[in-house]
Every structure is written in C-alpha cells, then in structure tokens.
N, C-alpha and C. Protein backbone atom coordinates (compact mmCIF):
# COMPACT_ATOMS: atom_id res chain seq x y z
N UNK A 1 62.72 -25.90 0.29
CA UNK A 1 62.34 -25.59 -1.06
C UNK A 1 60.82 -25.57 -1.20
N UNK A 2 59.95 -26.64 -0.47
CA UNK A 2 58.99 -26.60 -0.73
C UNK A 2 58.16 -25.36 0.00
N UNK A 3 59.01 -24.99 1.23
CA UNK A 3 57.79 -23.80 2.08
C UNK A 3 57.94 -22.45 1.19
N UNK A 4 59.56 -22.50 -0.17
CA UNK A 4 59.45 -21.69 -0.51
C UNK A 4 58.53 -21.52 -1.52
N UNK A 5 58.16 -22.65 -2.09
CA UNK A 5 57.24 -21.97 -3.46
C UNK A 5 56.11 -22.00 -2.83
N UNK A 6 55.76 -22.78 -1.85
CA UNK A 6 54.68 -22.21 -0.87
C UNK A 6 53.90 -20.88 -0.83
N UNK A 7 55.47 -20.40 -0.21
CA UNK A 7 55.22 -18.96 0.32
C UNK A 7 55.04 -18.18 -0.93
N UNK A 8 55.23 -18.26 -2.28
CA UNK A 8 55.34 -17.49 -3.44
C UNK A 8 53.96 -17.54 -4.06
N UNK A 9 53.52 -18.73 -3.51
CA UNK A 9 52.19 -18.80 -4.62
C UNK A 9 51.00 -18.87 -3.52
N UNK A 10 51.42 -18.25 -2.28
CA UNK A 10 50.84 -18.01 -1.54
C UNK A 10 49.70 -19.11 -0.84
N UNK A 11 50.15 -19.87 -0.58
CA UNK A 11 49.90 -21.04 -0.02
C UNK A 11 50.52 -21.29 1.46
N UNK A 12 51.41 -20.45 2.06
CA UNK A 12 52.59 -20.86 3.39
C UNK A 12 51.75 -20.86 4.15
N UNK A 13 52.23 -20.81 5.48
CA UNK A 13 51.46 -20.81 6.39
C UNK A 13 51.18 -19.68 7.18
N UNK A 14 49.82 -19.38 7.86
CA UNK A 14 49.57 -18.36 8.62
C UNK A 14 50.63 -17.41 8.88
N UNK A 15 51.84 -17.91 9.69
CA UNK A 15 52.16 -16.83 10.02
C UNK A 15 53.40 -16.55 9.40
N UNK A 16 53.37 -16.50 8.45
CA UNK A 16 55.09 -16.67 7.33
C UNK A 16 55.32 -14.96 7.94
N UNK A 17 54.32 -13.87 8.05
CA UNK A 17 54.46 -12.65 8.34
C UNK A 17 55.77 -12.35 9.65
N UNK A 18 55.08 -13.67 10.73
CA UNK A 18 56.02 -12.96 11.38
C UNK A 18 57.35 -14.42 11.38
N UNK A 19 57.82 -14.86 11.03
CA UNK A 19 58.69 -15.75 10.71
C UNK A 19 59.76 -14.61 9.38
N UNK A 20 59.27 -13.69 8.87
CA UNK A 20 60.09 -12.75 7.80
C UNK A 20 60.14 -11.72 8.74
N UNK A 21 59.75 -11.25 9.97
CA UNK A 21 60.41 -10.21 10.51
C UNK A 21 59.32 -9.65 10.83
N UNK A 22 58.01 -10.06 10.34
CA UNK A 22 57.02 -8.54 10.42
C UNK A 22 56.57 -8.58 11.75
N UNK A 23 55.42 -7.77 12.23
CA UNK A 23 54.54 -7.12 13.11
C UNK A 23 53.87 -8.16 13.47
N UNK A 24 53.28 -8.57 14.66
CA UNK A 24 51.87 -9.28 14.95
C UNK A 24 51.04 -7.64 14.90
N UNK A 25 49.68 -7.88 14.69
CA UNK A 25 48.71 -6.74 14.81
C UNK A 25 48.15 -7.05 16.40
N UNK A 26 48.55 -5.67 16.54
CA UNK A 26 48.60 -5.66 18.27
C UNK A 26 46.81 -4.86 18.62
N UNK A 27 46.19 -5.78 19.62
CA UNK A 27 44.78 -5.64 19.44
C UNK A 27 44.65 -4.19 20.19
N UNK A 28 43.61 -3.34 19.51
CA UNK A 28 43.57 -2.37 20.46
C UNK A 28 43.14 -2.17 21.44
N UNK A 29 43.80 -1.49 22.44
CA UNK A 29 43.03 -1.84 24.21
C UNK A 29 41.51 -0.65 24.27
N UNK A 30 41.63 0.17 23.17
CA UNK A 30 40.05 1.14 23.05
C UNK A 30 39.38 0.61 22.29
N UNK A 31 40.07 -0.88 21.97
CA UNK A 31 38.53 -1.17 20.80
C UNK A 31 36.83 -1.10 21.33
N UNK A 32 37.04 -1.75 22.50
CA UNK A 32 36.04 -2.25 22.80
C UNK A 32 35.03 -0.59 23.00
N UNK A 33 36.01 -0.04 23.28
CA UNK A 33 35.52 1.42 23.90
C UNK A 33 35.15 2.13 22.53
N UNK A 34 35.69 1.68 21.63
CA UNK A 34 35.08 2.85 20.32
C UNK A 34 34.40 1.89 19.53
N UNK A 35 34.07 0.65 19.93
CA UNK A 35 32.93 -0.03 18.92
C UNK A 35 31.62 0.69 20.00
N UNK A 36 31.49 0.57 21.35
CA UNK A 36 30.68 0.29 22.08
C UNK A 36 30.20 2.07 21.85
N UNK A 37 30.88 3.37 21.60
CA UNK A 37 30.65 4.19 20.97
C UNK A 37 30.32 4.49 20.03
N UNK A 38 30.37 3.52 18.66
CA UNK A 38 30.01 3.68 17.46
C UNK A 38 28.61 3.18 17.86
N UNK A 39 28.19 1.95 18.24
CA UNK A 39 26.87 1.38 18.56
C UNK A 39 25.61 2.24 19.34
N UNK A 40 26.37 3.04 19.72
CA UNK A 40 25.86 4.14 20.47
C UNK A 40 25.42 5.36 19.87
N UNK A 41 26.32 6.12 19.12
CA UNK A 41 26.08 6.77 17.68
C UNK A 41 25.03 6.41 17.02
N UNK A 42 25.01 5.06 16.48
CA UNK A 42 24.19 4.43 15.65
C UNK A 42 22.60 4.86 16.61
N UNK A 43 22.58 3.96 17.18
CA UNK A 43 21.31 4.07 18.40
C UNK A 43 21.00 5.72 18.19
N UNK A 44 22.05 6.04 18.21
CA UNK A 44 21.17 7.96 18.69
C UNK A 44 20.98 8.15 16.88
N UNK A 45 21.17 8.21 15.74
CA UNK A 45 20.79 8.52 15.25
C UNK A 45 19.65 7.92 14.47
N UNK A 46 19.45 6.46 14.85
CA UNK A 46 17.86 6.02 15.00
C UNK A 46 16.99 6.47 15.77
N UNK A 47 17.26 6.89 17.04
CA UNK A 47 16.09 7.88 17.15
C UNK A 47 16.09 9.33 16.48
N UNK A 48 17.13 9.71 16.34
CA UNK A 48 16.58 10.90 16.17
C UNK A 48 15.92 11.10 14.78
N UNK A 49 16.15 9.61 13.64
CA UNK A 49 15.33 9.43 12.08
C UNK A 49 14.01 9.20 13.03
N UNK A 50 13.61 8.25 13.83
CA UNK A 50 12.68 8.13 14.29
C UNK A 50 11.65 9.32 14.33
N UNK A 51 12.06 10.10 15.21
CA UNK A 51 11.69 11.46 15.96
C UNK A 51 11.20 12.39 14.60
N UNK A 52 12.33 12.48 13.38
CA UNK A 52 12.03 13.48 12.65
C UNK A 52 10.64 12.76 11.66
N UNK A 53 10.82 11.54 11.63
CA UNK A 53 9.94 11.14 10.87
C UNK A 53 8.52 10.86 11.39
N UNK A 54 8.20 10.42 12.90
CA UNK A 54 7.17 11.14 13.45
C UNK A 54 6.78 12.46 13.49
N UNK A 55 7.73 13.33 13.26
CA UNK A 55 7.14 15.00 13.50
C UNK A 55 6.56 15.54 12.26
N UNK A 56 7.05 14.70 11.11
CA UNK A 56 6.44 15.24 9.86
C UNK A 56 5.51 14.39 9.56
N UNK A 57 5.26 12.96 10.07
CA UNK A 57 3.92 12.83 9.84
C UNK A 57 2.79 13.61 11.14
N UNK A 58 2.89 14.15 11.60
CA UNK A 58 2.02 15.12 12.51
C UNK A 58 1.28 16.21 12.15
N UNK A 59 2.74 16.98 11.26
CA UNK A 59 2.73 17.86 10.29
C UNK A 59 1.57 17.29 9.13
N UNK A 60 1.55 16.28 8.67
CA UNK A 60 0.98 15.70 7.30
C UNK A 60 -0.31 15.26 8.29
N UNK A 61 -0.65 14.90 9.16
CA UNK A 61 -1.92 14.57 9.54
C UNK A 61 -2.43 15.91 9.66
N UNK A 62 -2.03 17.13 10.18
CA UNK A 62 -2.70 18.17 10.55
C UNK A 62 -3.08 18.79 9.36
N UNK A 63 -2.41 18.24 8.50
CA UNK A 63 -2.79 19.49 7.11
C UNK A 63 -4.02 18.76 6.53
N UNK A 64 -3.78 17.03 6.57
CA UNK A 64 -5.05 16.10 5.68
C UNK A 64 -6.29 16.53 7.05
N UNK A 65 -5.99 16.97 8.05
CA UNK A 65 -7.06 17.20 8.51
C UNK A 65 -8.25 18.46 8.69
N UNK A 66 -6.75 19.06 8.28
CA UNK A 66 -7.72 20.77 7.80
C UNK A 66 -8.34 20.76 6.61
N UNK A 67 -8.27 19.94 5.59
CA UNK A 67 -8.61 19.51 4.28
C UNK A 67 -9.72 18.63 4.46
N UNK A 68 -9.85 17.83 5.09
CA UNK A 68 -11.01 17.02 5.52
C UNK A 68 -12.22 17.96 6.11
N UNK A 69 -11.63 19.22 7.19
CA UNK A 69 -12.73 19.95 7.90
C UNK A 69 -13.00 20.85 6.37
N UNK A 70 -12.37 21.17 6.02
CA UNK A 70 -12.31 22.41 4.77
C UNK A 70 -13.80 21.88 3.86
N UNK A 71 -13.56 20.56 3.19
CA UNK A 71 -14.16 19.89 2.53
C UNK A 71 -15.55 18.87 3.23
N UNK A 72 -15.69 18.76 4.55
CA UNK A 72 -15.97 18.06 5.01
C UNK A 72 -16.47 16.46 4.69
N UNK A 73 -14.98 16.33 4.74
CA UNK A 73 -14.92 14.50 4.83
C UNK A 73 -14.74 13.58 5.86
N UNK A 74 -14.85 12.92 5.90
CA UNK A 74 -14.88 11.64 7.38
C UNK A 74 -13.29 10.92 7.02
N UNK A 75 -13.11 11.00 7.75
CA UNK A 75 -10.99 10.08 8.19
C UNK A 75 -11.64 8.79 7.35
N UNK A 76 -11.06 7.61 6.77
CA UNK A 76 -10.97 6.60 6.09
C UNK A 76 -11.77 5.83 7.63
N UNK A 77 -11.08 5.40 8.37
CA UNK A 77 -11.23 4.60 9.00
C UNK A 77 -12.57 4.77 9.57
N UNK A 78 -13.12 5.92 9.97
CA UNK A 78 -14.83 6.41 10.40
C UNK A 78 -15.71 5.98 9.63
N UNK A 79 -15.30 5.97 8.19
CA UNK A 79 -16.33 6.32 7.01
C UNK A 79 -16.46 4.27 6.71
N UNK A 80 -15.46 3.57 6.71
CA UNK A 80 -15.40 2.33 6.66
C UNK A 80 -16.10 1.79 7.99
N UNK A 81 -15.84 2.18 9.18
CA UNK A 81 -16.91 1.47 10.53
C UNK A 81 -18.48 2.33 10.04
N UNK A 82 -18.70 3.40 9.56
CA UNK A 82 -20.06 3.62 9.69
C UNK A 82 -20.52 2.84 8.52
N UNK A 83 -20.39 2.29 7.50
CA UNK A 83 -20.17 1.68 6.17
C UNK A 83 -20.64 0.15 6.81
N UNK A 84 -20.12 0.04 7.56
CA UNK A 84 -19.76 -1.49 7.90
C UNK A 84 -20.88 -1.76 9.19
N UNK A 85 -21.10 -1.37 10.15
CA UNK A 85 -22.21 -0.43 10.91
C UNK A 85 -23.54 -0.29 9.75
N UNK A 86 -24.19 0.37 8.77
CA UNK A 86 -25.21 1.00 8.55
C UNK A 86 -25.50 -0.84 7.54
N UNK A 87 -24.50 -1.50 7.30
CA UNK A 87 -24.41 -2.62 6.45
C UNK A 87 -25.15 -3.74 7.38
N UNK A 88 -24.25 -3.89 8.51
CA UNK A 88 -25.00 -4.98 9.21
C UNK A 88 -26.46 -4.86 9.62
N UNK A 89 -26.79 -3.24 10.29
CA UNK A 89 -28.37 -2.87 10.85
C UNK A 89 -29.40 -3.69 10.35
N UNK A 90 -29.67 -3.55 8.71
CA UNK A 90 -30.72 -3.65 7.94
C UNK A 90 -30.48 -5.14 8.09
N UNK A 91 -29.82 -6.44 7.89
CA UNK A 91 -29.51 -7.19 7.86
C UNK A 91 -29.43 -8.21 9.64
N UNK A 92 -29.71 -7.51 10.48
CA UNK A 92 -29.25 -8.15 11.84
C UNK A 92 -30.88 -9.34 11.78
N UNK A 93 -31.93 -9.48 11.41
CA UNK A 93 -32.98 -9.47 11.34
C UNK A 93 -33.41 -10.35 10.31
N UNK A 94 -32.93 -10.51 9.43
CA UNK A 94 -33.01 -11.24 7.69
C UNK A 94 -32.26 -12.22 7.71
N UNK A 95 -32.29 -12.99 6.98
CA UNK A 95 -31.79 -14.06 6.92
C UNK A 95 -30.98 -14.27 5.34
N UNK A 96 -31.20 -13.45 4.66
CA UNK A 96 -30.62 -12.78 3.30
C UNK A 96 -30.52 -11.43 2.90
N UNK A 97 -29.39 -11.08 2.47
CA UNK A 97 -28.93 -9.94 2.13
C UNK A 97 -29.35 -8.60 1.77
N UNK A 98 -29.55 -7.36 1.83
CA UNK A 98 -30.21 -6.83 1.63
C UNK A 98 -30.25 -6.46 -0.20
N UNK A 99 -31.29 -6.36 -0.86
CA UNK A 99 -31.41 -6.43 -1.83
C UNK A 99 -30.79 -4.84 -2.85
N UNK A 100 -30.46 -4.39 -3.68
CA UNK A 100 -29.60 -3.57 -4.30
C UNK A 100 -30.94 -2.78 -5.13
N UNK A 101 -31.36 -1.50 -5.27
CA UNK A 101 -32.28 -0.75 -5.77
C UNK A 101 -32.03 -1.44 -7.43
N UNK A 102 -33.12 -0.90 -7.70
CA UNK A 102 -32.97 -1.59 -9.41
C UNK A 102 -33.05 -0.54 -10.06
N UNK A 103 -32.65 0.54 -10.77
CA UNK A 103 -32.62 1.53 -11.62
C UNK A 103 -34.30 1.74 -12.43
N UNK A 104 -34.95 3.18 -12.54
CA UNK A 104 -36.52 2.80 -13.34
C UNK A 104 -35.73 2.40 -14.66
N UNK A 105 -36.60 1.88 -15.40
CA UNK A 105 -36.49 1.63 -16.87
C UNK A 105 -35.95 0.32 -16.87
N UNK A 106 -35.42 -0.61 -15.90
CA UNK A 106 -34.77 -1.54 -16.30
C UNK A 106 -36.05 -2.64 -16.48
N UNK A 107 -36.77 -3.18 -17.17
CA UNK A 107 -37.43 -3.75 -17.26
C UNK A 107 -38.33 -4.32 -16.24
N UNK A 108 -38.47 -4.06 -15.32
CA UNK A 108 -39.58 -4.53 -13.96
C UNK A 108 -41.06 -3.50 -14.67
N UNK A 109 -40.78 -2.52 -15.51
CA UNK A 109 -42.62 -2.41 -15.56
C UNK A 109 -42.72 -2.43 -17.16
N UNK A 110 -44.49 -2.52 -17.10
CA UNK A 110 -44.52 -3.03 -17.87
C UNK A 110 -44.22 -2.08 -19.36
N UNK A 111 -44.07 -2.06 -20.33
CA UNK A 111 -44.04 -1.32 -21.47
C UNK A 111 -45.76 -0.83 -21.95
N UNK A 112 -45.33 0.54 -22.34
CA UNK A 112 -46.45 1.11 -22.52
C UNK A 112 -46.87 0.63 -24.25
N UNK A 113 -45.91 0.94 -24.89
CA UNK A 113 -45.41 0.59 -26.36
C UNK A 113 -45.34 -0.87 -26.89
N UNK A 114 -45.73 -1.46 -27.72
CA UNK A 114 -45.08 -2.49 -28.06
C UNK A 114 -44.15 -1.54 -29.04
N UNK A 115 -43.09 -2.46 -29.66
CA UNK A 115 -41.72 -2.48 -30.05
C UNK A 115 -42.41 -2.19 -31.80
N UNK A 116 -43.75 -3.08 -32.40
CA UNK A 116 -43.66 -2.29 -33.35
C UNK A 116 -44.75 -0.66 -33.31
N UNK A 117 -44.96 -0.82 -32.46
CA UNK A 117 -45.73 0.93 -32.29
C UNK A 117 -44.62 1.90 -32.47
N UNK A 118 -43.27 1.36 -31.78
CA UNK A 118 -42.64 2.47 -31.87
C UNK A 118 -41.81 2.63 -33.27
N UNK A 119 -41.52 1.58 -33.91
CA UNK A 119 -41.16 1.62 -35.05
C UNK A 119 -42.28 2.46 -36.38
N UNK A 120 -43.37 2.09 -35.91
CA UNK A 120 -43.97 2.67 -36.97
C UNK A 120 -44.53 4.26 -36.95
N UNK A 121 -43.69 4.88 -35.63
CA UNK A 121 -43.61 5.99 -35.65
C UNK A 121 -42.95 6.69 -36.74
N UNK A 122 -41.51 5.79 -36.80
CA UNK A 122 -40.77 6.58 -37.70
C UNK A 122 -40.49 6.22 -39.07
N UNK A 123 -41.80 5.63 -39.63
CA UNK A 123 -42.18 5.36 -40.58
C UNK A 123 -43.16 6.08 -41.71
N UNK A 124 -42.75 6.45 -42.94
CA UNK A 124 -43.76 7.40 -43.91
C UNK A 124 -45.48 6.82 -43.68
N UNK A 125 -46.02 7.63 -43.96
CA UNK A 125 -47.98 7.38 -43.46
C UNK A 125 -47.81 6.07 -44.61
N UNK A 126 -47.40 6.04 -45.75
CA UNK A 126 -48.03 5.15 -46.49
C UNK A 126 -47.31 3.53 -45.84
N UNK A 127 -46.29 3.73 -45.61
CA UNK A 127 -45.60 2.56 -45.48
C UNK A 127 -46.72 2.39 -44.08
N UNK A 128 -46.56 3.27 -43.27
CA UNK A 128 -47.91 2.76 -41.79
C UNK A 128 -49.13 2.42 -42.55
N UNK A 129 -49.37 2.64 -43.43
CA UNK A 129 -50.76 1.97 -44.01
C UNK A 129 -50.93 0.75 -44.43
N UNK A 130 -49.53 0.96 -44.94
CA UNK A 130 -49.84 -1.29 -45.36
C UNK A 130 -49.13 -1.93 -44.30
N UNK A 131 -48.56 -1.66 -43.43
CA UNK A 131 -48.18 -2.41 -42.36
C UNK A 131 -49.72 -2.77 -41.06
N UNK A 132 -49.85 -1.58 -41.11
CA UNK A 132 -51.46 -1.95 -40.54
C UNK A 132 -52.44 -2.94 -40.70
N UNK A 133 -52.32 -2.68 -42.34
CA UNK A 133 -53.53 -3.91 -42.53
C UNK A 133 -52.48 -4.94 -43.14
C-alpha cells in the first residue's frame, strides 16, 4: 500500500519503470562517435567565424588605411609614440616639466591703458572734463 501511493505521488523508487514492464534506455554504442563528431563540427565552425572575422577586419584595415593616405594621417599608435617621444626629448635634461606657451594678452605685459583711460573714452567731452579735474 505504501509503495503504492508512493508510486502515485511520485515518490517510488528509481526504477518502478522497469518493475511495470517498461524499457531500460539502452546506451547508444555511436554515442561516443556522434558526440566526438558534434565536437568536431563545433571546432570547425570556430574557425571558420574565426577566419571570416579576420578577413573582414583586413578588409576594414585596408580601407582606414587608404583614408589615412587620402587624408594624410598617422595610424593611432605612431602618432601616440611620436607624442610620447617629442614629450620626453625637451625634458631628458630638466629637472621640471616643460612649461605650456601662455597665450599674448593674458596678462604677462604690461598695459598700455590704465582702466580709467579707457573708460573715459567712451564718455561725452563734458563728463571727461570734470572727471579730469
């Protein structure tokens, strides 16, 4: 009684299948032979994603490179070593950094103007008259 409600609520044991009559699952003698083929499959069609996906970046280098001669630009990696190269030169010698140009006008000279000269440019003659004295 008990293996039967067992078996109903699916609790019996392993092999209640073949104890009711059924099948054992009979192993296949080509398994080994059609996994070891599928693995094989697999393998060939990683290379051949491989393969296609090297050939189109070849394709894509040759074109960024006719575009580079077209335009004449330097490959990333050239333009970063000569960058890095023209950086250290000035510097092999110093003992501090090389200093950054300063734009004219930024205050290093001196002013020709004081600040109210120029104001009283754009000022009526009379108002420049009593500001004067």
């Amino acid at each position: 009684m008990n293996f039967v409600m067992k078996a109903a609520l699916g609790g019996g044991p392993p092999d209640v299948g073949k104890m009711l009559g059924g099948e054992e699952k009979e192993e296949d003698p080509d398994a080994a032979k059609k996994e070891e083929e599928r693995q094989e499959a697999l393998r060939q069609q990683e290379e051949e994603r491989k393969a296609k996906y090297a050939k189109m970046e070849a394709e894509r280098e040759t074109m960024r490179q006719g575009i580079r001669d077209k335009y004449g630009l330097k490959k990333r990696e050239e333009a970063e070593a000569e960058a890095a190269a023209a950086a250290e030169q000035p510097a092999e010698g110093s003992l501090t950094r090389p200093k950054k140009a300063v734009p004219a006008g930024c205050g290093d000279e001196e002013e020709e103007e004081s600040i109210m000269d120029t104001v009283m440019k754009y000022l009526p003659g009379p108002l420049q008259d009593m500001l004067k004295k």
